[in-house]
N, C-alpha and C. Protein backbone atom coordinates (compact mmCIF):
# COMPACT_ATOMS: atom_id res chain seq x y z
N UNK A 1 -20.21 -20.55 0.28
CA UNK A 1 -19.46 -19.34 0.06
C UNK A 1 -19.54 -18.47 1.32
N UNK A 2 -18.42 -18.54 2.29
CA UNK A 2 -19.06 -17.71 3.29
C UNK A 2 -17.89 -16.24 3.03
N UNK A 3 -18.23 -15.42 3.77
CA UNK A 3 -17.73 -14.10 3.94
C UNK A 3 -16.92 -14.45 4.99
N UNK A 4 -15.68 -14.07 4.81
CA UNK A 4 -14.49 -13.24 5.67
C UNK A 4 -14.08 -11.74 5.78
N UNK A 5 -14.12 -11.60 7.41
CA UNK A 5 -14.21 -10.31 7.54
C UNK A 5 -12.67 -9.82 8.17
N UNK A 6 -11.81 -9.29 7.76
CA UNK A 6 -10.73 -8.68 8.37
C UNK A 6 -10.90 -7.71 9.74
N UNK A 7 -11.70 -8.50 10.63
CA UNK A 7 -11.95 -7.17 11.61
C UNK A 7 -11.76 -6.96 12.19
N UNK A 8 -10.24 -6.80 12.29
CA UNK A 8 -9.45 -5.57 12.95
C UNK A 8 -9.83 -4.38 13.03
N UNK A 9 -9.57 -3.97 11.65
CA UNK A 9 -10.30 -2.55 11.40
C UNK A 9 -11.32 -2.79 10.72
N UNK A 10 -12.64 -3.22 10.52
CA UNK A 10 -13.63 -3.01 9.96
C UNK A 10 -14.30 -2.37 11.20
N UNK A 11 -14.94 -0.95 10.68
CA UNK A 11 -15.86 -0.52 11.48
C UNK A 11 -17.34 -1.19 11.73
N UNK A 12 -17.42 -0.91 13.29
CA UNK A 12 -18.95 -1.62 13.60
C UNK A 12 -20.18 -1.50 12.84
N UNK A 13 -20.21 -0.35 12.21
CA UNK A 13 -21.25 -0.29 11.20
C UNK A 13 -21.46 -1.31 10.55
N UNK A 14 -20.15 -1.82 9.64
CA UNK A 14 -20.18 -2.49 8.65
C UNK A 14 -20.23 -4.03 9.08
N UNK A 15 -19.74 -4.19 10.26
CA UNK A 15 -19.96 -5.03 11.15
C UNK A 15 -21.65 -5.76 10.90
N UNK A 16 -22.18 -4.78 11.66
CA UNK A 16 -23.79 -4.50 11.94
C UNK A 16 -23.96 -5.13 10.77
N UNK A 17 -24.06 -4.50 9.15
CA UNK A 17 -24.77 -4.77 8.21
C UNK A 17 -24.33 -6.05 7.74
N UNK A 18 -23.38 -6.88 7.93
CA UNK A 18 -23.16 -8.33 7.85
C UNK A 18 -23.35 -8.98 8.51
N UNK A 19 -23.74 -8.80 9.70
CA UNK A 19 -24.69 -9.55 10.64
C UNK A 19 -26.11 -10.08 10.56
N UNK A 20 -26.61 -8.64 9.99
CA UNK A 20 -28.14 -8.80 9.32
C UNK A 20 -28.05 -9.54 8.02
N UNK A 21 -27.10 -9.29 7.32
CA UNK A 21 -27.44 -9.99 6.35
C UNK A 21 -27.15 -11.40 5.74
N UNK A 22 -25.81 -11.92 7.22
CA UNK A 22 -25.80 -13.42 7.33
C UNK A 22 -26.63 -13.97 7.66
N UNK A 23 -27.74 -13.59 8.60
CA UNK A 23 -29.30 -13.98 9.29
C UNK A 23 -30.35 -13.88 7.59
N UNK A 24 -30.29 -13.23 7.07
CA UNK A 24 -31.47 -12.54 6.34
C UNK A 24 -31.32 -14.33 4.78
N UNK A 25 -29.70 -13.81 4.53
CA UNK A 25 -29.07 -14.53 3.55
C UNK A 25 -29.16 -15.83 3.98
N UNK A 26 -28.60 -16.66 5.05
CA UNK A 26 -28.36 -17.56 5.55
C UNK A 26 -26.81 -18.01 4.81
N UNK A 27 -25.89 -16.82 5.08
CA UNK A 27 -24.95 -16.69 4.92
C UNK A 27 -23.78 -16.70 5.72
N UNK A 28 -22.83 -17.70 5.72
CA UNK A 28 -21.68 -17.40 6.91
C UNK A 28 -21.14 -16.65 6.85
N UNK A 29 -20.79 -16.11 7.95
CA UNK A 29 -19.47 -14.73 8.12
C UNK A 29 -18.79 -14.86 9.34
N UNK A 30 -17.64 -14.85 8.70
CA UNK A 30 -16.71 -15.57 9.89
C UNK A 30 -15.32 -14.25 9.87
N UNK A 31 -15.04 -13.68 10.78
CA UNK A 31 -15.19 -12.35 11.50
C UNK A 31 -13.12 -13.12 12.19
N UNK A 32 -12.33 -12.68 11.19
CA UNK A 32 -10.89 -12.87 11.70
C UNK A 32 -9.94 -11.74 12.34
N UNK A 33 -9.58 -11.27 13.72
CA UNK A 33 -8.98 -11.22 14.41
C UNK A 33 -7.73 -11.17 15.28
N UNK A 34 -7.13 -10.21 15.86
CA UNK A 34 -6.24 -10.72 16.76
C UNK A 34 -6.74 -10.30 18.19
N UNK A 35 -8.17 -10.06 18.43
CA UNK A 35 -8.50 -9.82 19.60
C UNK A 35 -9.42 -10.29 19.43
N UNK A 36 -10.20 -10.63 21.04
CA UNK A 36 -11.90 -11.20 20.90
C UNK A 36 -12.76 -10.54 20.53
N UNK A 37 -13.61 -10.71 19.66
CA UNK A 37 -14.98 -9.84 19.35
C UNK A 37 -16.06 -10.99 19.93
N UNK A 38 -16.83 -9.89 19.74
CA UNK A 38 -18.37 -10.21 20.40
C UNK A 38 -19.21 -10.34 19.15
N UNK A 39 -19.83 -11.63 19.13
CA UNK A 39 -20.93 -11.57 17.85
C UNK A 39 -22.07 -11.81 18.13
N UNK A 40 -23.32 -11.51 17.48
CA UNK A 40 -24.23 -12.00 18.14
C UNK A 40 -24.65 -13.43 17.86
N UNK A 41 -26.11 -13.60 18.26
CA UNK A 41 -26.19 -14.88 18.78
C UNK A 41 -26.89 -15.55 17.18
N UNK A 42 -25.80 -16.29 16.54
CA UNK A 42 -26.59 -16.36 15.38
C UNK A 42 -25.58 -17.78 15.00
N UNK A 43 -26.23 -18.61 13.98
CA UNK A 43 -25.98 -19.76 13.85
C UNK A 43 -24.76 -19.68 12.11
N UNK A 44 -24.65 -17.96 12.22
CA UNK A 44 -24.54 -17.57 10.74
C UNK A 44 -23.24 -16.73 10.87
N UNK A 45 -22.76 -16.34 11.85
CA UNK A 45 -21.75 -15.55 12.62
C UNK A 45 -21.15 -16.27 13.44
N UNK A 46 -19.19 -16.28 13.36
CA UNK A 46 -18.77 -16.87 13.78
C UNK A 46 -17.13 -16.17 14.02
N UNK A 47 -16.60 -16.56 14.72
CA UNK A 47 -15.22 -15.88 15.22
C UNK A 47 -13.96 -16.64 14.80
N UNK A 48 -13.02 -16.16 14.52
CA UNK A 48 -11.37 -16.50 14.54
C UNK A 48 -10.76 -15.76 15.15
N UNK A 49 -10.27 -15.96 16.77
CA UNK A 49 -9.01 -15.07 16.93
C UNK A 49 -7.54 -15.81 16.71
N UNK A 50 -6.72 -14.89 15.89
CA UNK A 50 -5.59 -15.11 15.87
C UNK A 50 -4.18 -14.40 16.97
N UNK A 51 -2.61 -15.17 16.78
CA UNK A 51 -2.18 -14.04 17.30
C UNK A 51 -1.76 -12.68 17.13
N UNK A 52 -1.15 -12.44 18.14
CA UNK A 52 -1.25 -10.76 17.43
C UNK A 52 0.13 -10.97 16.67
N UNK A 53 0.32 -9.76 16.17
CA UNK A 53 1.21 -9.80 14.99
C UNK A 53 1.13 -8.93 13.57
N UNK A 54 2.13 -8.58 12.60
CA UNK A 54 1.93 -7.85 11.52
C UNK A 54 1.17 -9.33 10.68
N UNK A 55 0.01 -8.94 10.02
CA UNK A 55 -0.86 -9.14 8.81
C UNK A 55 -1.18 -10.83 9.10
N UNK A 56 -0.84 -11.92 10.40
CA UNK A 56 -1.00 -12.61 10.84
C UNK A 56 -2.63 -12.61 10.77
N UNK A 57 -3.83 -11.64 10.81
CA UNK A 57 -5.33 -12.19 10.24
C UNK A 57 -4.98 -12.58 8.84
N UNK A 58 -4.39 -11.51 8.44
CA UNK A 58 -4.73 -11.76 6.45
C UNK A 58 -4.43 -12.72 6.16
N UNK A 59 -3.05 -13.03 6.60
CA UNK A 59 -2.61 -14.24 6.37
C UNK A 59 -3.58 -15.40 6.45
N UNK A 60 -4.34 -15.65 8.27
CA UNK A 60 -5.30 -16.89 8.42
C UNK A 60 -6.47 -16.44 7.25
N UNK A 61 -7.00 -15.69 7.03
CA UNK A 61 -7.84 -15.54 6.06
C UNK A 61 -7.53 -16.32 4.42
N UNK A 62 -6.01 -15.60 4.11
CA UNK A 62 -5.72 -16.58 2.71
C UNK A 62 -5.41 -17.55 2.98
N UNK A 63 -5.01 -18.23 4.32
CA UNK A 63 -5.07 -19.55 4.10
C UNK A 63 -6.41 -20.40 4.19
N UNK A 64 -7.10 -19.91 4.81
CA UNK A 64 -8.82 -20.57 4.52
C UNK A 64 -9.89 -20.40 3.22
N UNK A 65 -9.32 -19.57 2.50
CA UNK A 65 -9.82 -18.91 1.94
C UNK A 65 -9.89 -19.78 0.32
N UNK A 66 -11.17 -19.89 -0.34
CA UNK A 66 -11.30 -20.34 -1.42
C UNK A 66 -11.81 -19.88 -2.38
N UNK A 67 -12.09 -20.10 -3.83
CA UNK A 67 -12.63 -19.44 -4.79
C UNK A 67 -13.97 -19.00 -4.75
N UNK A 68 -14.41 -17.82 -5.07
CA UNK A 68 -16.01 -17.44 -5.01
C UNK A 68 -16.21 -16.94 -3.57
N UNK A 69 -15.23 -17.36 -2.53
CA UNK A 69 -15.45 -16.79 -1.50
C UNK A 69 -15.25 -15.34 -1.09
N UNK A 70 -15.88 -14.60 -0.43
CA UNK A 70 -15.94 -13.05 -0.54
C UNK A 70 -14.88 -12.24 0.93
N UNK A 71 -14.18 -11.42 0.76
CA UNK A 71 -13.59 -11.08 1.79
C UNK A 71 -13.90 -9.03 1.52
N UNK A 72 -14.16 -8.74 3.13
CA UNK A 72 -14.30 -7.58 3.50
C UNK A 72 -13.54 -6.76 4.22
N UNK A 73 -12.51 -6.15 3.23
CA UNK A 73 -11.52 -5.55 3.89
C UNK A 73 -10.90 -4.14 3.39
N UNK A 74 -10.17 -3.33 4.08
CA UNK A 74 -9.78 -2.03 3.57
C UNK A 74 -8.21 -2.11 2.93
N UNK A 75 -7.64 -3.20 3.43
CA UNK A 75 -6.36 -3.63 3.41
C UNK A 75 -5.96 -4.14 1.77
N UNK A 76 -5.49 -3.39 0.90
CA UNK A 76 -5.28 -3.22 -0.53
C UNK A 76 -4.45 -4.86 -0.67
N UNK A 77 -3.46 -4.94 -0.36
CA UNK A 77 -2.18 -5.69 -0.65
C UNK A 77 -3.27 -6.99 0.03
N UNK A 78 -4.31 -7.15 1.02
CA UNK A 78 -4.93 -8.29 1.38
C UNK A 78 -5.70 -8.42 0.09
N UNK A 79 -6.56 -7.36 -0.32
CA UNK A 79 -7.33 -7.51 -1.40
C UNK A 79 -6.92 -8.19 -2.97
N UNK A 80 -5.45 -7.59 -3.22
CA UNK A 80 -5.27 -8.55 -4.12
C UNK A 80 -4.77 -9.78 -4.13
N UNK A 81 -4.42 -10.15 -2.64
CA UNK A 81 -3.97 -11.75 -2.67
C UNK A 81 -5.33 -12.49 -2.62
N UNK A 82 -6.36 -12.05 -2.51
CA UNK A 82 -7.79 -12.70 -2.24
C UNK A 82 -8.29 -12.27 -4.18
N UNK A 83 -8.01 -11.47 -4.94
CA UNK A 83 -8.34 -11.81 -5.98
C UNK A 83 -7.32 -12.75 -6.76
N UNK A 84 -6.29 -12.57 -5.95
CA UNK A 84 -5.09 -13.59 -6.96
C UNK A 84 -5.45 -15.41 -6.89
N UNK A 85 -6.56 -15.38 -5.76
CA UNK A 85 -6.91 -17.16 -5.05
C UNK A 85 -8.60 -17.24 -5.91
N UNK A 86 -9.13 -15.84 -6.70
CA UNK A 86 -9.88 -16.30 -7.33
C UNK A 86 -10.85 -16.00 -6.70
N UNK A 87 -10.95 -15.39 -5.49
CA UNK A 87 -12.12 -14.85 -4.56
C UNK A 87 -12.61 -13.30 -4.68
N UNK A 88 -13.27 -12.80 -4.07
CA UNK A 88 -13.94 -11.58 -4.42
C UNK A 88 -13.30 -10.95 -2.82
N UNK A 89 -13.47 -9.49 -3.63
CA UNK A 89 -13.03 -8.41 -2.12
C UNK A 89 -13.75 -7.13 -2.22
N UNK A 90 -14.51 -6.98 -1.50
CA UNK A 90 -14.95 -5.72 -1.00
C UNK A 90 -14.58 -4.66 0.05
N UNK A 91 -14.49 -3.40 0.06
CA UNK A 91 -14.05 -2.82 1.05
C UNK A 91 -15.33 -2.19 1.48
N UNK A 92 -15.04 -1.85 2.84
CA UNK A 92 -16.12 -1.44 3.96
C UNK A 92 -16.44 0.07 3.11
N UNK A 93 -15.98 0.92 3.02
CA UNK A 93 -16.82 1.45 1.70
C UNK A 93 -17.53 1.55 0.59
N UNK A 94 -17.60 0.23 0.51
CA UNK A 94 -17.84 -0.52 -0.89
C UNK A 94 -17.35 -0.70 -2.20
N UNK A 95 -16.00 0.05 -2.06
CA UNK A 95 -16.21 -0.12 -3.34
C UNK A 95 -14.89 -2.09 -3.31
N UNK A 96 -15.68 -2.50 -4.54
CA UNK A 96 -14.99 -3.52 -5.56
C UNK A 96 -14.13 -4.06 -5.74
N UNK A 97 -13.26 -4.40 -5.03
CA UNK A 97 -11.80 -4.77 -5.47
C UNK A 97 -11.86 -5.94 -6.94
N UNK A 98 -11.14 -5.72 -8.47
CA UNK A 98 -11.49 -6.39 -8.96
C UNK A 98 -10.02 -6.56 -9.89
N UNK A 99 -10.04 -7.73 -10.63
CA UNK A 99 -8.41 -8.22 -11.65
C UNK A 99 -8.71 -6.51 -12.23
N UNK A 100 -9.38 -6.01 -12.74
CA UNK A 100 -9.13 -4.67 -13.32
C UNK A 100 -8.61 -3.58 -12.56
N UNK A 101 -9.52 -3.23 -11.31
CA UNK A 101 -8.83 -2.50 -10.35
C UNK A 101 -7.90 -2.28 -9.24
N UNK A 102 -7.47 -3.83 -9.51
CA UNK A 102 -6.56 -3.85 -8.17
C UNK A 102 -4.97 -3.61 -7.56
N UNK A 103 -4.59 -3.40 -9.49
CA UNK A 103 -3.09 -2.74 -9.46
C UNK A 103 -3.00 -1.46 -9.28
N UNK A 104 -3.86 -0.58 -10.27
CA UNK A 104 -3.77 0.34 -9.57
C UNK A 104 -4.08 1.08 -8.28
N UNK A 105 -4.58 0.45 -7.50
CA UNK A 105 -5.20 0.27 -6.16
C UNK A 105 -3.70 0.31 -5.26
N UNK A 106 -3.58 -0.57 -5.84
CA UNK A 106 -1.64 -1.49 -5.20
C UNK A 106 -0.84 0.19 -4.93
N UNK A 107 -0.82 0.67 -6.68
CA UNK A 107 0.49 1.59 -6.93
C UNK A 107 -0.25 2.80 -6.31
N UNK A 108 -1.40 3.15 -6.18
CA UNK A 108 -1.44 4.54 -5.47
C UNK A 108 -1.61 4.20 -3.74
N UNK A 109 -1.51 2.94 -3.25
CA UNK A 109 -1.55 3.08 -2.18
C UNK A 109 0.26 3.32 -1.73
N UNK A 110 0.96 1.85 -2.16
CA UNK A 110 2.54 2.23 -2.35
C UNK A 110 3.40 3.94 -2.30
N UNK A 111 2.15 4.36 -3.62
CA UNK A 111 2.95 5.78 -3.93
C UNK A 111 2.34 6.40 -2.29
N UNK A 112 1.41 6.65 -1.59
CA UNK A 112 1.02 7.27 -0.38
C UNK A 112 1.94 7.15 0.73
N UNK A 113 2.42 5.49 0.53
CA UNK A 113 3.29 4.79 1.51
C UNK A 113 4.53 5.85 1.82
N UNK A 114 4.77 6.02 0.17
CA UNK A 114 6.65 6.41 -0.02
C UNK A 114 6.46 7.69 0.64
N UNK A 115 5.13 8.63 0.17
CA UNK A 115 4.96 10.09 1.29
C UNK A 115 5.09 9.84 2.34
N UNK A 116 4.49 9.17 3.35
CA UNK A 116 4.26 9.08 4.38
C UNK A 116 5.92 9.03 5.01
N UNK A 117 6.31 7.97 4.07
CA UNK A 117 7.29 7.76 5.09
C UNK A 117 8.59 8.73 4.75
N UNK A 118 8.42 9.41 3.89
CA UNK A 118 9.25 10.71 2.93
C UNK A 118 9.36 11.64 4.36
N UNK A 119 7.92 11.98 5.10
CA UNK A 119 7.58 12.61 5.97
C UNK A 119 6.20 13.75 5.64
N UNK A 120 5.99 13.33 4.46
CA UNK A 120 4.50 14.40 4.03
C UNK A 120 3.27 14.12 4.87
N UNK A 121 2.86 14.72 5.51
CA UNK A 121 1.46 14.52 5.86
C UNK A 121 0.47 14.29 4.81
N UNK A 122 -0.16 12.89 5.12
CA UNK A 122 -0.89 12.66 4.03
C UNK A 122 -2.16 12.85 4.28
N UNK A 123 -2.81 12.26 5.71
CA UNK A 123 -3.84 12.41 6.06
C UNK A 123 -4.15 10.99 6.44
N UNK A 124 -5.19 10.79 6.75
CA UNK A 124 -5.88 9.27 6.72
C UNK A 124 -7.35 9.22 6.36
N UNK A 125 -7.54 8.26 6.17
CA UNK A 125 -8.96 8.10 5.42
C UNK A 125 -9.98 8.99 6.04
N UNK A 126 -10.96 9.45 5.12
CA UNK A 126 -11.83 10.37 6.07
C UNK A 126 -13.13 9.65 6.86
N UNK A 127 -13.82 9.78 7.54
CA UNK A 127 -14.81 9.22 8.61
C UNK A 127 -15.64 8.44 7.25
N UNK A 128 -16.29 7.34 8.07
CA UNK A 128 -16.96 6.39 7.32
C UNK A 128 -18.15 7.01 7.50
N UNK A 129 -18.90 7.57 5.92
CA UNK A 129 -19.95 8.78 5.99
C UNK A 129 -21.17 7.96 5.73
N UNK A 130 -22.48 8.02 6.10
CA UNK A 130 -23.48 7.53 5.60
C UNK A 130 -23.62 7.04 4.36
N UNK A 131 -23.28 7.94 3.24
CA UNK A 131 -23.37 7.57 1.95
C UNK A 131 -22.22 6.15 1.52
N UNK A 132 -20.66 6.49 2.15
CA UNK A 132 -19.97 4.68 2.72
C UNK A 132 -21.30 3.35 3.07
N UNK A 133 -21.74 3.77 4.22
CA UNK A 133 -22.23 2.69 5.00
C UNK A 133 -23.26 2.06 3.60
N UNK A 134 -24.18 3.41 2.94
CA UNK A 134 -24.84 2.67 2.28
C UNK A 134 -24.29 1.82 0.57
N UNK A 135 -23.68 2.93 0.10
CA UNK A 135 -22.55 1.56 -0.72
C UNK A 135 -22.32 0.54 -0.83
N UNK A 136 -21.92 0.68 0.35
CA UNK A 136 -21.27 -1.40 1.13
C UNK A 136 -22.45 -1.79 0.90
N UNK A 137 -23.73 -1.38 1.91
CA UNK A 137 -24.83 -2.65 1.93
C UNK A 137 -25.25 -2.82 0.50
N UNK A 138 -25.10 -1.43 -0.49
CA UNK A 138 -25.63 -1.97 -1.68
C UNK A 138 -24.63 -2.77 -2.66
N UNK A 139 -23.68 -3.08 -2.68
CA UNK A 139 -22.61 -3.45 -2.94
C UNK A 139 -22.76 -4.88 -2.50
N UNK A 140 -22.28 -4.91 -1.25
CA UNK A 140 -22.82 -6.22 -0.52
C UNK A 140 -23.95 -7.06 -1.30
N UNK A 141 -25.11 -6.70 -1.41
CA UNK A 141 -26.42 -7.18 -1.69
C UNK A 141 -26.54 -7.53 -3.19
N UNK A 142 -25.82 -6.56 -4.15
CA UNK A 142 -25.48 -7.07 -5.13
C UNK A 142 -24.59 -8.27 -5.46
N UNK A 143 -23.62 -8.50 -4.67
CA UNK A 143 -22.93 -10.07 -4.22
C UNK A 143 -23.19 -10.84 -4.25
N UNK A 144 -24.29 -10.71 -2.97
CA UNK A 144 -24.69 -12.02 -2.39
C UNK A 144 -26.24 -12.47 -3.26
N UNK A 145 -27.02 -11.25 -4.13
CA UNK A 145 -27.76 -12.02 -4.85
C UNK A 145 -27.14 -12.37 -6.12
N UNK A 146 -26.08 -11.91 -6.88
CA UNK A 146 -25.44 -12.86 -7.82
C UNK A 146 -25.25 -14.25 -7.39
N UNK A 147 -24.28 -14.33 -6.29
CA UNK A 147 -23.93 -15.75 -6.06
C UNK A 147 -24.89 -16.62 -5.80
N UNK A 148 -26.04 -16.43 -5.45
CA UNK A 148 -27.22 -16.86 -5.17
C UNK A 148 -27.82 -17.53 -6.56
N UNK A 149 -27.75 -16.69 -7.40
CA UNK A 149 -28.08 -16.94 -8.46
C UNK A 149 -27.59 -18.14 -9.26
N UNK A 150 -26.36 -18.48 -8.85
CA UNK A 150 -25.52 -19.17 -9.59
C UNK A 150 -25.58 -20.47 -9.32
């Protein structure tokens, strides 16, 4: 079961804490792209760059992508094609993407869309706050010792 990471935009933080915990876990995390990243030196961390392009990672992601396998992303419309293949999604905030939460997830991101492009200032997400970072890892950790379990 390894982890896919959308990281484009995943912040380095969250970065960081799946690094440690592919080492800790002995867990893969394989880190998809349209630019080079730097990973460290670990037998547990691993790279995909793709080309550039609209949603061309998400895409290589659902196509590798299998059941039970976990993906880490902020990207809603990625999140439910990764629960629609039967896999799990987390966002770098932590919270859950799940068959319960993920439509409405869909329709209030959509409804933000139609502002935005209406011309409303909507805003954008606010800074990834400590109490985020720790979420995820606890979130995370709850994951990866279920599946463990299993």
């Amino acid at each position: 079961m390894p982890i896919w990471v959308d990281a484009d935009a995943c912040p380095k933080v969250i970065k960081q804490i799946l690094f440690r915990a592919a080492d800790r876990t002995q867990t893969t995390v394989i880190l998809v792209a349209n630019q080079p990243l730097g990973t460290p030196a670990s037998k547990f961390v691993t790279s995909i760059q793709v080309p550039g392009g609209f949603d061309v990672a998400d895409k290589e992601i659902v196509k590798r992508l299998q059941p039970d396998d976990l993906v880490i992303t902020a990207d809603i419309p990625l999140a439910a094609e990764v629960i629609e293949k039967g896999a799990h999604a987390i966002s770098p905030r932590g919270e859950r993407y799940t068959k319960d939460n993920i439509q409405q997830r869909l329709s209030m991101r959509d409804f933000m869309d139609q502002l935005r492009s209406s011309g409303i200032d909507t805003g954008g997400p606010p800074i990834l706050s400590q109490r985020d970072r720790q979420a995820f890892a606890n979130q995370l950790d709850r994951f990866l010792t279920q599946s463990k379990a299993v």
